[in-house]
PDBML (XML) file of the C-alpha atoms, coordinates in Angstrom:
<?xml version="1.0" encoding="UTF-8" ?>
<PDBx:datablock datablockName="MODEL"
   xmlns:PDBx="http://pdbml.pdb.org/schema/pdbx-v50.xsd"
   xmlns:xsi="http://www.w3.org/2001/XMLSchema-instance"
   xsi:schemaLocation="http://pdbml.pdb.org/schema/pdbx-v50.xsd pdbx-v50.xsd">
   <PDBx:atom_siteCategory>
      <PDBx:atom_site id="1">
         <PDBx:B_iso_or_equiv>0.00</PDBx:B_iso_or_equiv>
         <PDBx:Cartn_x>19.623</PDBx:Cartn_x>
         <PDBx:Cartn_y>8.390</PDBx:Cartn_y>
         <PDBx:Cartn_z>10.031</PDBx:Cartn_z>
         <PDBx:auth_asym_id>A</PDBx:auth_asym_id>
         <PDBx:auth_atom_id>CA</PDBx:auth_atom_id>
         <PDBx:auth_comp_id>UNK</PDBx:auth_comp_id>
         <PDBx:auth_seq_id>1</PDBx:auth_seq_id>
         <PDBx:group_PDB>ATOM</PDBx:group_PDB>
         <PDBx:label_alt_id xsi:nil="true" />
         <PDBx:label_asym_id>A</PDBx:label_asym_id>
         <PDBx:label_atom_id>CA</PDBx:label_atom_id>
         <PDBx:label_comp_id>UNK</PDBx:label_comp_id>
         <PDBx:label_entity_id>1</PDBx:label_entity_id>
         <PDBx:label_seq_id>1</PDBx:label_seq_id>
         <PDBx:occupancy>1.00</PDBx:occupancy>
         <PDBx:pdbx_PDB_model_num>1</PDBx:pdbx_PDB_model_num>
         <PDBx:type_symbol>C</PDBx:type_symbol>
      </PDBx:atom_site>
      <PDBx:atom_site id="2">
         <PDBx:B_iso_or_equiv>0.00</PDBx:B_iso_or_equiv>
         <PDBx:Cartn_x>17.067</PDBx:Cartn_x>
         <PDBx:Cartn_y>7.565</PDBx:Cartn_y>
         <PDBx:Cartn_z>12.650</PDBx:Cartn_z>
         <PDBx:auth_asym_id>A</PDBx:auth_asym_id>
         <PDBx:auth_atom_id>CA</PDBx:auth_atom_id>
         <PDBx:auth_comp_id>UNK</PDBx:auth_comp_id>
         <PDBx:auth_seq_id>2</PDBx:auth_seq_id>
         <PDBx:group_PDB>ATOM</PDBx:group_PDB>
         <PDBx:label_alt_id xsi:nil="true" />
         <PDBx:label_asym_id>A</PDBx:label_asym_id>
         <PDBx:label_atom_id>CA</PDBx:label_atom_id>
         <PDBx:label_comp_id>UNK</PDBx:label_comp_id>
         <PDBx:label_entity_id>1</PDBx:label_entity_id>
         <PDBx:label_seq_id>2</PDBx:label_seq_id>
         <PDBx:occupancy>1.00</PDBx:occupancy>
         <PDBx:pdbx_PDB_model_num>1</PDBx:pdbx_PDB_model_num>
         <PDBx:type_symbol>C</PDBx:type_symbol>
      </PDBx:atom_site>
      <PDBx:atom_site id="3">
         <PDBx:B_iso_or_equiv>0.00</PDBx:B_iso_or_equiv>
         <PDBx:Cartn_x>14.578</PDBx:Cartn_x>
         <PDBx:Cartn_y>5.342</PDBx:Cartn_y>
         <PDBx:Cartn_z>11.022</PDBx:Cartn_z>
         <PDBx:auth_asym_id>A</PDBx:auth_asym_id>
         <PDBx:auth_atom_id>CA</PDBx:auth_atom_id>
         <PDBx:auth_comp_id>UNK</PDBx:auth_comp_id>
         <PDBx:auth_seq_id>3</PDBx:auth_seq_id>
         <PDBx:group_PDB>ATOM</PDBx:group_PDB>
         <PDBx:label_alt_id xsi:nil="true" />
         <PDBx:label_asym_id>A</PDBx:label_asym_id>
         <PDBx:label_atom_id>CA</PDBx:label_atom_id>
         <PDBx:label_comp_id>UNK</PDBx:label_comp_id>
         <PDBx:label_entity_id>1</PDBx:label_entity_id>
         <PDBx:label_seq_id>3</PDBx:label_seq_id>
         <PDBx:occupancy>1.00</PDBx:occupancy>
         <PDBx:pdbx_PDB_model_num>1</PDBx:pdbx_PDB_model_num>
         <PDBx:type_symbol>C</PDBx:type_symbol>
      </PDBx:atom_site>
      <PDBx:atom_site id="4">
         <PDBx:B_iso_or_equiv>0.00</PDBx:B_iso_or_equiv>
         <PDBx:Cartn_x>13.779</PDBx:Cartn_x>
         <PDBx:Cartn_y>3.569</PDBx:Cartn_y>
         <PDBx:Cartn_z>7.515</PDBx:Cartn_z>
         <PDBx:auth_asym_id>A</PDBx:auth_asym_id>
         <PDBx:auth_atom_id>CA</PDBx:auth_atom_id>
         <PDBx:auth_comp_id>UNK</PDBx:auth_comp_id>
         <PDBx:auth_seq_id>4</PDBx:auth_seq_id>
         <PDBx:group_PDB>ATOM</PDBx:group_PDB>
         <PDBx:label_alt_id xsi:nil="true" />
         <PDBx:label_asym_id>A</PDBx:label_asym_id>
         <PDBx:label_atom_id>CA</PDBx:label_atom_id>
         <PDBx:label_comp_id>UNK</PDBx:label_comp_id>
         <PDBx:label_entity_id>1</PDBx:label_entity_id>
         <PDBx:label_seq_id>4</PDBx:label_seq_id>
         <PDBx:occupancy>1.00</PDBx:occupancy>
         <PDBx:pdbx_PDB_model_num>1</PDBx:pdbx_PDB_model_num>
         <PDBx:type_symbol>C</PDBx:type_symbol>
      </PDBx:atom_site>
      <PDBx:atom_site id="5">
         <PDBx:B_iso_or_equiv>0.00</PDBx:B_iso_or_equiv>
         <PDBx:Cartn_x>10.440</PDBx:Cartn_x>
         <PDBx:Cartn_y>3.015</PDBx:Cartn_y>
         <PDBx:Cartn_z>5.586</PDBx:Cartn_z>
         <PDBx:auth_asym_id>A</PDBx:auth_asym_id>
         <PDBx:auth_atom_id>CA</PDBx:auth_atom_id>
         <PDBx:auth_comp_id>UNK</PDBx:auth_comp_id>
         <PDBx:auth_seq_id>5</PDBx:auth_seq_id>
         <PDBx:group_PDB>ATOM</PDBx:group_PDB>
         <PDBx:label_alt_id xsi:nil="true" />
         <PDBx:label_asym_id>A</PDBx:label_asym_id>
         <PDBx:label_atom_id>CA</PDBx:label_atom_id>
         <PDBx:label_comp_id>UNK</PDBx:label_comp_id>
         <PDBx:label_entity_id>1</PDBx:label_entity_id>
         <PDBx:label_seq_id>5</PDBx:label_seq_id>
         <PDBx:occupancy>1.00</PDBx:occupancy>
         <PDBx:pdbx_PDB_model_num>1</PDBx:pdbx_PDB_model_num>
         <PDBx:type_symbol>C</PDBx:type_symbol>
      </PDBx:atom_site>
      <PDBx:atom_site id="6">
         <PDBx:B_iso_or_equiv>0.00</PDBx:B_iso_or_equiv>
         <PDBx:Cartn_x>8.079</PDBx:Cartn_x>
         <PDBx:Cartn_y>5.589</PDBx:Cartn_y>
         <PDBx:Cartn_z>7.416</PDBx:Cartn_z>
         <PDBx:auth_asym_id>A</PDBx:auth_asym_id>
         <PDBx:auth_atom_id>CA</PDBx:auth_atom_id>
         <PDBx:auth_comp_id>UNK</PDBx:auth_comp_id>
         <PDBx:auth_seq_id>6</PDBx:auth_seq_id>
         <PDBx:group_PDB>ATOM</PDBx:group_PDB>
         <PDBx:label_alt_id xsi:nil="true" />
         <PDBx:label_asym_id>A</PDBx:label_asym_id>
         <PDBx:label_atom_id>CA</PDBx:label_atom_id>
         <PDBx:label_comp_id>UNK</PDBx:label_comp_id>
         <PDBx:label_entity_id>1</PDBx:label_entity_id>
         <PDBx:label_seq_id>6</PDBx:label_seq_id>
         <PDBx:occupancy>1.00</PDBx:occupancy>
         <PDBx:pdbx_PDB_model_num>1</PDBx:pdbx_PDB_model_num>
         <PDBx:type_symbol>C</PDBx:type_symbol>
      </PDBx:atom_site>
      <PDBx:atom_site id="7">
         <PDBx:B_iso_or_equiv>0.00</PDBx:B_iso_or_equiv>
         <PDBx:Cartn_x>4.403</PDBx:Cartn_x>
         <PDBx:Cartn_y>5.495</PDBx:Cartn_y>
         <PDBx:Cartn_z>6.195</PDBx:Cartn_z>
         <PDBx:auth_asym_id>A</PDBx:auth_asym_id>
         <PDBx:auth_atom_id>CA</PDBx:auth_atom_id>
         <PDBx:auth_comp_id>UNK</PDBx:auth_comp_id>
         <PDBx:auth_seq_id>7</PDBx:auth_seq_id>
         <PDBx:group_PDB>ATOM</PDBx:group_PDB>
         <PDBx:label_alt_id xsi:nil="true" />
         <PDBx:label_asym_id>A</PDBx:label_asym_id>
         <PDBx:label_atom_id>CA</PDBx:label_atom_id>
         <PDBx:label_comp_id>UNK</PDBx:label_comp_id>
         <PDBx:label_entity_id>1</PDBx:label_entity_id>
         <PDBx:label_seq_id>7</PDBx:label_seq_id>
         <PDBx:occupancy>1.00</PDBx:occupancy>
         <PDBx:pdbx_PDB_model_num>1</PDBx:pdbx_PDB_model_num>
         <PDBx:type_symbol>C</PDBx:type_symbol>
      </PDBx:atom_site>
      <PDBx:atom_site id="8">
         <PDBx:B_iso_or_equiv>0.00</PDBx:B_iso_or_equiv>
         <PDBx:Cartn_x>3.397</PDBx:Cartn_x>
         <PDBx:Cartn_y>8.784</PDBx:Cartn_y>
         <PDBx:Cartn_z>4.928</PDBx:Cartn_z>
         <PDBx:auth_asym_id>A</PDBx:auth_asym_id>
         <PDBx:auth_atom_id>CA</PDBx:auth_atom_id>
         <PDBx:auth_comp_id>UNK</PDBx:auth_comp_id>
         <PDBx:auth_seq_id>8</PDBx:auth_seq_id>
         <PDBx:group_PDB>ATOM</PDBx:group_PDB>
         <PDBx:label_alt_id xsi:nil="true" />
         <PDBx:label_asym_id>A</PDBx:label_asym_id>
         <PDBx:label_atom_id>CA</PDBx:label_atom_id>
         <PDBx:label_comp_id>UNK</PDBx:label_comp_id>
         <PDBx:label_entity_id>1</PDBx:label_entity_id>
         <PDBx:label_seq_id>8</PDBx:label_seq_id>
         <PDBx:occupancy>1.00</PDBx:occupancy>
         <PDBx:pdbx_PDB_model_num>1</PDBx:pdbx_PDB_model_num>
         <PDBx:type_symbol>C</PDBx:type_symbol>
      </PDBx:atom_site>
      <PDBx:atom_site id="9">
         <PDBx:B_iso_or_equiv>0.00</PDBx:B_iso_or_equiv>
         <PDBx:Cartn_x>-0.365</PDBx:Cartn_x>
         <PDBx:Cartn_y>8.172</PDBx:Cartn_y>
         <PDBx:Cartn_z>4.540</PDBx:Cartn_z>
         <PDBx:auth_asym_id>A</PDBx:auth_asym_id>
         <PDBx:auth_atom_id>CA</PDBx:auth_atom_id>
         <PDBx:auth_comp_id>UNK</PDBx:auth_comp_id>
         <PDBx:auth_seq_id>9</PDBx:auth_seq_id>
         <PDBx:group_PDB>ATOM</PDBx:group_PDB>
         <PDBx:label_alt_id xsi:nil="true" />
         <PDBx:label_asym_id>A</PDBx:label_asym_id>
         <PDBx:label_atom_id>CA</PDBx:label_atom_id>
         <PDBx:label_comp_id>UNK</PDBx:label_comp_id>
         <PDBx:label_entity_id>1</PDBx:label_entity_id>
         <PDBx:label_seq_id>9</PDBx:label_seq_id>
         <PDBx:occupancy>1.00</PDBx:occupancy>
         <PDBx:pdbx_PDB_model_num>1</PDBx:pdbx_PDB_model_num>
         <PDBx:type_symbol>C</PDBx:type_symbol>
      </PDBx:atom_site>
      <PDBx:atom_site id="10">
         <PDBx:B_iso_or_equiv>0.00</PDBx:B_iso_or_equiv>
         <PDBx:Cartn_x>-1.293</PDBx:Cartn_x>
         <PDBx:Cartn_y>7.755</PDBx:Cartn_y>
         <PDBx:Cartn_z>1.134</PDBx:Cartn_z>
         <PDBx:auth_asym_id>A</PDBx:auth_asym_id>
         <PDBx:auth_atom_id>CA</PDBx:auth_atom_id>
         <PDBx:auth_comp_id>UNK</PDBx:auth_comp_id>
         <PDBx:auth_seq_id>10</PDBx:auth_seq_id>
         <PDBx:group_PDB>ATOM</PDBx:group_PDB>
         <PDBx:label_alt_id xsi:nil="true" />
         <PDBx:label_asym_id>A</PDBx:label_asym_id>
         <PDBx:label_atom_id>CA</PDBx:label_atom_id>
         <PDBx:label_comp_id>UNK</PDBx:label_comp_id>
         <PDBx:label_entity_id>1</PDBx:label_entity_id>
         <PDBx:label_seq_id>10</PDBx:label_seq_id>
         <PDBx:occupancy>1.00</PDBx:occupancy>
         <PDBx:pdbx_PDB_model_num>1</PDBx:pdbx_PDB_model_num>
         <PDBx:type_symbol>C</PDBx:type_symbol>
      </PDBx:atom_site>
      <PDBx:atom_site id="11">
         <PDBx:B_iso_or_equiv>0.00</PDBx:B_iso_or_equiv>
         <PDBx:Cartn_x>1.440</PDBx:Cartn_x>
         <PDBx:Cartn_y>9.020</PDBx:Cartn_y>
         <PDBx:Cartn_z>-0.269</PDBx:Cartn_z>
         <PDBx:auth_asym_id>A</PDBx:auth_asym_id>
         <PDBx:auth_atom_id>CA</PDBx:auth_atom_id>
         <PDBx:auth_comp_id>UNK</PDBx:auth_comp_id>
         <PDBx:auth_seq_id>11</PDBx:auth_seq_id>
         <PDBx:group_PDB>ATOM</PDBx:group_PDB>
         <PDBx:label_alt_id xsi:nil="true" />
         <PDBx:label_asym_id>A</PDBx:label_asym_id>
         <PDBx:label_atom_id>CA</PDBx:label_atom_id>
         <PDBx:label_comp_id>UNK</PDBx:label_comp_id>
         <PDBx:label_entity_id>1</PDBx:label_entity_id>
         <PDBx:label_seq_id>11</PDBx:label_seq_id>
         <PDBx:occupancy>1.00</PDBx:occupancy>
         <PDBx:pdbx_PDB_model_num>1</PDBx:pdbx_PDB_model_num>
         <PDBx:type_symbol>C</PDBx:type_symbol>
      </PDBx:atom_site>
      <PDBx:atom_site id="12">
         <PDBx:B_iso_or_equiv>0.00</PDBx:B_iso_or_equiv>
         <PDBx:Cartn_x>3.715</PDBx:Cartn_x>
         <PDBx:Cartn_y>6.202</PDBx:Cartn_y>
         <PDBx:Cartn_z>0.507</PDBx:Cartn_z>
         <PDBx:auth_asym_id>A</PDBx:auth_asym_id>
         <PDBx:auth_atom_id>CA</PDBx:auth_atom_id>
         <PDBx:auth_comp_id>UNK</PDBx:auth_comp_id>
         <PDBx:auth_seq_id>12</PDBx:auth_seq_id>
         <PDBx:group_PDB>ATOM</PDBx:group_PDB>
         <PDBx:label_alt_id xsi:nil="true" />
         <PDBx:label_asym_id>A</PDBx:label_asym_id>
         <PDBx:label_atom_id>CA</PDBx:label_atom_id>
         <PDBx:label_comp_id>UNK</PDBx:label_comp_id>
         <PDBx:label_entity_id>1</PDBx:label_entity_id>
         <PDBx:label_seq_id>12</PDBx:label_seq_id>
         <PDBx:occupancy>1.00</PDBx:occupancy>
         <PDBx:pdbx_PDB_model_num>1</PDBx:pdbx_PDB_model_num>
         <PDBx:type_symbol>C</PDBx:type_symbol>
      </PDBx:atom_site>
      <PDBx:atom_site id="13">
         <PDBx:B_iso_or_equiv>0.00</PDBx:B_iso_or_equiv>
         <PDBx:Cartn_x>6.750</PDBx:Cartn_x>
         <PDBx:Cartn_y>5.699</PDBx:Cartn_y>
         <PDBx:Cartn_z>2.610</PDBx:Cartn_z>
         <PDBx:auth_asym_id>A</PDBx:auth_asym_id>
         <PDBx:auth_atom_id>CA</PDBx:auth_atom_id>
         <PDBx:auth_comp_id>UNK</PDBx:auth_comp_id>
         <PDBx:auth_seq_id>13</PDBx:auth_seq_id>
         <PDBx:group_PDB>ATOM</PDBx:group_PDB>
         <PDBx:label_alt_id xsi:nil="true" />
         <PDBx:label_asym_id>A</PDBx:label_asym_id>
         <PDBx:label_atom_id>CA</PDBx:label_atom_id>
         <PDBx:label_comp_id>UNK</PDBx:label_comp_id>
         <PDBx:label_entity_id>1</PDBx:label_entity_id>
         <PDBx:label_seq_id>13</PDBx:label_seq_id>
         <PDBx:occupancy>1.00</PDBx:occupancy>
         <PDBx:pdbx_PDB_model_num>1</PDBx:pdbx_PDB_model_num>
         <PDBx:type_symbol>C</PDBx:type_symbol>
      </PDBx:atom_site>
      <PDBx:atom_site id="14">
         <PDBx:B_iso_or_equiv>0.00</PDBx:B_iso_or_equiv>
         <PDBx:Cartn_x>9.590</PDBx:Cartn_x>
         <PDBx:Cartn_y>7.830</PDBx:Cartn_y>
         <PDBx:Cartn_z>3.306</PDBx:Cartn_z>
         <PDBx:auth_asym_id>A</PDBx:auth_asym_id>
         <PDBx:auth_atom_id>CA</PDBx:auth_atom_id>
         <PDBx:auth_comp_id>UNK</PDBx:auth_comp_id>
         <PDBx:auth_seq_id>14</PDBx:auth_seq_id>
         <PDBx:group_PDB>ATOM</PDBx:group_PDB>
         <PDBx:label_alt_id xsi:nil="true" />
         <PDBx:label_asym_id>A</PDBx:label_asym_id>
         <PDBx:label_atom_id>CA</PDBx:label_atom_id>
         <PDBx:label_comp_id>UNK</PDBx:label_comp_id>
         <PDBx:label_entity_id>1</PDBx:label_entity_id>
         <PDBx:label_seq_id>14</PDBx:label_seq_id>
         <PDBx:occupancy>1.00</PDBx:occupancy>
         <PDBx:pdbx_PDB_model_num>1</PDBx:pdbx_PDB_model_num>
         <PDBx:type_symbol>C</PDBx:type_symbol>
      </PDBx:atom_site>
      <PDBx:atom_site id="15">
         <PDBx:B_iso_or_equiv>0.00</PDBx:B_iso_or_equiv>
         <PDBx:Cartn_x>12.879</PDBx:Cartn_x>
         <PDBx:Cartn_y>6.000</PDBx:Cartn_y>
         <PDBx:Cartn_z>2.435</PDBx:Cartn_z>
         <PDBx:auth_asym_id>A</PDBx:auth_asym_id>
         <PDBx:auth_atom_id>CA</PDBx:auth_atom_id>
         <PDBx:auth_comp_id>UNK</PDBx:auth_comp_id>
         <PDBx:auth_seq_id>15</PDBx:auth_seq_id>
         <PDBx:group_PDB>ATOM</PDBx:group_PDB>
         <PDBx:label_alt_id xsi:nil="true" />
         <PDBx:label_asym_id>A</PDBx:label_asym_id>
         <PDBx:label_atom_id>CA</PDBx:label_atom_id>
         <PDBx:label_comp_id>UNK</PDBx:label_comp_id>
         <PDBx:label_entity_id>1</PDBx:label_entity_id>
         <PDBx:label_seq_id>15</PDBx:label_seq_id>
         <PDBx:occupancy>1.00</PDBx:occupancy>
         <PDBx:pdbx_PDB_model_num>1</PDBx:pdbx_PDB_model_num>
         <PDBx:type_symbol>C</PDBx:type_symbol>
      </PDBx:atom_site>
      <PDBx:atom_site id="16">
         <PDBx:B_iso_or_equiv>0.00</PDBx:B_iso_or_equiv>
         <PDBx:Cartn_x>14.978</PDBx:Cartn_x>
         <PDBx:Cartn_y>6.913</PDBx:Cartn_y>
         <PDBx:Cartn_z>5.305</PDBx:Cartn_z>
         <PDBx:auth_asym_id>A</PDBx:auth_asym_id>
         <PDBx:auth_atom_id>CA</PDBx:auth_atom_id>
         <PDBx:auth_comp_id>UNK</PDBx:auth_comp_id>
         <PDBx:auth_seq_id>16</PDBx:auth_seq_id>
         <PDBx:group_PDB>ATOM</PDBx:group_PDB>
         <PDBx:label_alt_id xsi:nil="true" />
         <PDBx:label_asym_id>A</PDBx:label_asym_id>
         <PDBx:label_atom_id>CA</PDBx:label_atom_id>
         <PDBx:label_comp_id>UNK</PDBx:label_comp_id>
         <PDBx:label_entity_id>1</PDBx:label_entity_id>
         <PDBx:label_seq_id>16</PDBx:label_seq_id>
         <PDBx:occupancy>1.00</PDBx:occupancy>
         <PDBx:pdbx_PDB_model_num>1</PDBx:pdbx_PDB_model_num>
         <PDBx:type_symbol>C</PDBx:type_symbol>
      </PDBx:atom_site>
      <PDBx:atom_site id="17">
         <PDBx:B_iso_or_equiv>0.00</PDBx:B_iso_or_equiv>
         <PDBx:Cartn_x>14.264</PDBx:Cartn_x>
         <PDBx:Cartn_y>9.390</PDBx:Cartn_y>
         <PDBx:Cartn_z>8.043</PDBx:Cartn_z>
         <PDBx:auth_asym_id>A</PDBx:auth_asym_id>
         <PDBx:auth_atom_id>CA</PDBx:auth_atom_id>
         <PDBx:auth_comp_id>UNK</PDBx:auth_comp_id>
         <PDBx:auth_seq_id>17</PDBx:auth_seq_id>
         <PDBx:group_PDB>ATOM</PDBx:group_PDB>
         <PDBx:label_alt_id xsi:nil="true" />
         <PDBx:label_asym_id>A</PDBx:label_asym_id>
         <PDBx:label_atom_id>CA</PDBx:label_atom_id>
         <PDBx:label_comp_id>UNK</PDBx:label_comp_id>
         <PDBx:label_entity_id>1</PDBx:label_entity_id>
         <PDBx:label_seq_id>17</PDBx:label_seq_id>
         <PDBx:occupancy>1.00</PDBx:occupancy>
         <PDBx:pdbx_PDB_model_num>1</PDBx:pdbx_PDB_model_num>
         <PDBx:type_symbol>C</PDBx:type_symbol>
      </PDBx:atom_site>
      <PDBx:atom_site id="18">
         <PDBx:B_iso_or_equiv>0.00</PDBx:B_iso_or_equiv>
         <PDBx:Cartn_x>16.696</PDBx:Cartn_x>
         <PDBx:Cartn_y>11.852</PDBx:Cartn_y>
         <PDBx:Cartn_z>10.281</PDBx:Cartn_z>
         <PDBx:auth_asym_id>A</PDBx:auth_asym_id>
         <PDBx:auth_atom_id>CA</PDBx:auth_atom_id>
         <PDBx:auth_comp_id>UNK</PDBx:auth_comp_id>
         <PDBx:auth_seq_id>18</PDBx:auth_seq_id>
         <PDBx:group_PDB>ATOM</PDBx:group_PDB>
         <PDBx:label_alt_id xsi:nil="true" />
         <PDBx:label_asym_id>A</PDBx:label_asym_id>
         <PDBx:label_atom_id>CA</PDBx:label_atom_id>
         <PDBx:label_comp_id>UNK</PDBx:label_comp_id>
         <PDBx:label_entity_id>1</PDBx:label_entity_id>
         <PDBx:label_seq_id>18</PDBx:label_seq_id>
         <PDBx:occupancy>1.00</PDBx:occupancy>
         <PDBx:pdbx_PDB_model_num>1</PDBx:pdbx_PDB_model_num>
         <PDBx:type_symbol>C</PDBx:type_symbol>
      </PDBx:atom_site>
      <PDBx:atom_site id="19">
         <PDBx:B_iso_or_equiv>0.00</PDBx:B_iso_or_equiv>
         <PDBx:Cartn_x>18.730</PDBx:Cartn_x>
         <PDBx:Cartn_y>14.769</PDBx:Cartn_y>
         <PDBx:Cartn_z>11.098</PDBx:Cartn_z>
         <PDBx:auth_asym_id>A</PDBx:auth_asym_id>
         <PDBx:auth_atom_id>CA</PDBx:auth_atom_id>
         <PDBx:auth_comp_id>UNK</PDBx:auth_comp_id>
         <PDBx:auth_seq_id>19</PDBx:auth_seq_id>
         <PDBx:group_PDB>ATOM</PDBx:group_PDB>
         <PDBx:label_alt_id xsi:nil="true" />
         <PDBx:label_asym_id>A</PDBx:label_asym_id>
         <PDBx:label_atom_id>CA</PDBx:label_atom_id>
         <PDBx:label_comp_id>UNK</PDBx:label_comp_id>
         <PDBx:label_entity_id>1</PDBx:label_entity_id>
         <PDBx:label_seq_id>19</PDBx:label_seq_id>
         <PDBx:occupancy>1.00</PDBx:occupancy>
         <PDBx:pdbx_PDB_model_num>1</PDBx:pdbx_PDB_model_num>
         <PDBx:type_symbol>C</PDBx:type_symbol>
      </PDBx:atom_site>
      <PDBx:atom_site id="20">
         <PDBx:B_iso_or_equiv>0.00</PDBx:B_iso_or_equiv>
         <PDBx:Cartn_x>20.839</PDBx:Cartn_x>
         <PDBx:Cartn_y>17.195</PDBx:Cartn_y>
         <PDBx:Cartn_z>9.603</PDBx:Cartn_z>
         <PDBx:auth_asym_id>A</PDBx:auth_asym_id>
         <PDBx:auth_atom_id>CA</PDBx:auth_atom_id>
         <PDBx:auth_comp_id>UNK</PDBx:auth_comp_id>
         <PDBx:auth_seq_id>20</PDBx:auth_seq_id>
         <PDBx:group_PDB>ATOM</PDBx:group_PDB>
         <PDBx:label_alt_id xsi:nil="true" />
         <PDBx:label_asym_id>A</PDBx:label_asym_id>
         <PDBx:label_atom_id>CA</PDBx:label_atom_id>
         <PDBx:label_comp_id>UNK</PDBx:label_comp_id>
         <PDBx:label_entity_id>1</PDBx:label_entity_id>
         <PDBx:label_seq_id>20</PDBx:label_seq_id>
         <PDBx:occupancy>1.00</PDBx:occupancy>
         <PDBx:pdbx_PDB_model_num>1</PDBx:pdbx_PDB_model_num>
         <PDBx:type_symbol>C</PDBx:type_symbol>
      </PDBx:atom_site>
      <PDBx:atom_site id="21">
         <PDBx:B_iso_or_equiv>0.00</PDBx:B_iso_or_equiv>
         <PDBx:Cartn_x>24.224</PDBx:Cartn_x>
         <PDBx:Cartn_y>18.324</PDBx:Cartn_y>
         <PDBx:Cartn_z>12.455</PDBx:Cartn_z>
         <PDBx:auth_asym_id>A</PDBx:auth_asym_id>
         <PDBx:auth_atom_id>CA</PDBx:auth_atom_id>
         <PDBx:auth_comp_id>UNK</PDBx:auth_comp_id>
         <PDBx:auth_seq_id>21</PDBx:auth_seq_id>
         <PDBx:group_PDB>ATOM</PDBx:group_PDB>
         <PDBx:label_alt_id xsi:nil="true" />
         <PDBx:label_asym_id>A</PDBx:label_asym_id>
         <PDBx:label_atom_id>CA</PDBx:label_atom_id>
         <PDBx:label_comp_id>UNK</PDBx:label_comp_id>
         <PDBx:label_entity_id>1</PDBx:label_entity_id>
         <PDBx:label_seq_id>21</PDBx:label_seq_id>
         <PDBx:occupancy>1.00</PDBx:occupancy>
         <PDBx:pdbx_PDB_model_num>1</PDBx:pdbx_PDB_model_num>
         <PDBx:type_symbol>C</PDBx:type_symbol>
      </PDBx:atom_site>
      <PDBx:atom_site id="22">
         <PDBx:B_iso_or_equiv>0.00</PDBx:B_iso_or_equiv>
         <PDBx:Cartn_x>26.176</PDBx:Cartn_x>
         <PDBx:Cartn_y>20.761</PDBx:Cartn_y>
         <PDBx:Cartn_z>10.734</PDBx:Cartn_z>
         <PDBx:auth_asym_id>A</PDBx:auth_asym_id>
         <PDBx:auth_atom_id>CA</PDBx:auth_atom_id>
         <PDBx:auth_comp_id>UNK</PDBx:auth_comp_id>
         <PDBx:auth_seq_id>22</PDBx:auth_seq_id>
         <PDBx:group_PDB>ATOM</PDBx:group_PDB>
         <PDBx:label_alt_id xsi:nil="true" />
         <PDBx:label_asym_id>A</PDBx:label_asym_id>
         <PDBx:label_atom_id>CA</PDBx:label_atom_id>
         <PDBx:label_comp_id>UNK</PDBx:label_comp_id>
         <PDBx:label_entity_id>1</PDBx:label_entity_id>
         <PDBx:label_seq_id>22</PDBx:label_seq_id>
         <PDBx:occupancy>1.00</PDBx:occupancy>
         <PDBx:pdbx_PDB_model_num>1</PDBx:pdbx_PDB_model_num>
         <PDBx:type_symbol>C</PDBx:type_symbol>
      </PDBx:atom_site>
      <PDBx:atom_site id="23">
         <PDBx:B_iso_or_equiv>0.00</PDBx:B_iso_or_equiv>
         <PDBx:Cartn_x>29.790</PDBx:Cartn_x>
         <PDBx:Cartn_y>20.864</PDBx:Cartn_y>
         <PDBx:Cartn_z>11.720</PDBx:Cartn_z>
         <PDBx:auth_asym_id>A</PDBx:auth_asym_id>
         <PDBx:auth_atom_id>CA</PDBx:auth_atom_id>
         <PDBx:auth_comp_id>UNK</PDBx:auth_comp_id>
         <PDBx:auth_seq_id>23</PDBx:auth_seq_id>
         <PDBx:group_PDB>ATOM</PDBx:group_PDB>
         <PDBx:label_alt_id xsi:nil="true" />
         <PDBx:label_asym_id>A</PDBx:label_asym_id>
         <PDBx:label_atom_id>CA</PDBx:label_atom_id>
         <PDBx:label_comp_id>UNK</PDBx:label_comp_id>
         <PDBx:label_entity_id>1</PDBx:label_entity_id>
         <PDBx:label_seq_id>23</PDBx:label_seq_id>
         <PDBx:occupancy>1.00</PDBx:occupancy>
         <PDBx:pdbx_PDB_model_num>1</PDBx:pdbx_PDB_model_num>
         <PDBx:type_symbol>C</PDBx:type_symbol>
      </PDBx:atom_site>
      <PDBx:atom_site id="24">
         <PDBx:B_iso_or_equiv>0.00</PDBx:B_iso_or_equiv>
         <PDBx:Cartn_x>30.308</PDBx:Cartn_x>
         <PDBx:Cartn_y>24.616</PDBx:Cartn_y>
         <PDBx:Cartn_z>11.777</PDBx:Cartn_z>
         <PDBx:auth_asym_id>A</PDBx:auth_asym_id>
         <PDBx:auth_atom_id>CA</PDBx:auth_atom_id>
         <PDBx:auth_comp_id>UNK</PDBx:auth_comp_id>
         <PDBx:auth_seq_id>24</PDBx:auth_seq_id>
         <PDBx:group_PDB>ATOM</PDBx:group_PDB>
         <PDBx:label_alt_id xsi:nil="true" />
         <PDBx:label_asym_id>A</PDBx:label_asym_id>
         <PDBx:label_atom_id>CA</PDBx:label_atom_id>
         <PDBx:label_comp_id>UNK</PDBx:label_comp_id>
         <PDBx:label_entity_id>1</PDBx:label_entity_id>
         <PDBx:label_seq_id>24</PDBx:label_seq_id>
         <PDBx:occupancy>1.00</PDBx:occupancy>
         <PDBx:pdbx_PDB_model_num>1</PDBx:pdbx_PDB_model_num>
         <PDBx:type_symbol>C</PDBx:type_symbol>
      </PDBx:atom_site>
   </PDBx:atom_siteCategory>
</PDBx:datablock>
């Protein structure tokens, strides 16, 4: 997770913001 409550215009705010690393 990189960041929290990101505005997404209109359409609100996204929860939680990041990445996705997969082990393999």
């Amino acid at each position: 997770i990189v960041d929290r409550q990101v505005v997404a215009g209109k359409a609100g705010r996204f929860d939680l913001t990041g990445f996705y690393w997969p082990r393999a």
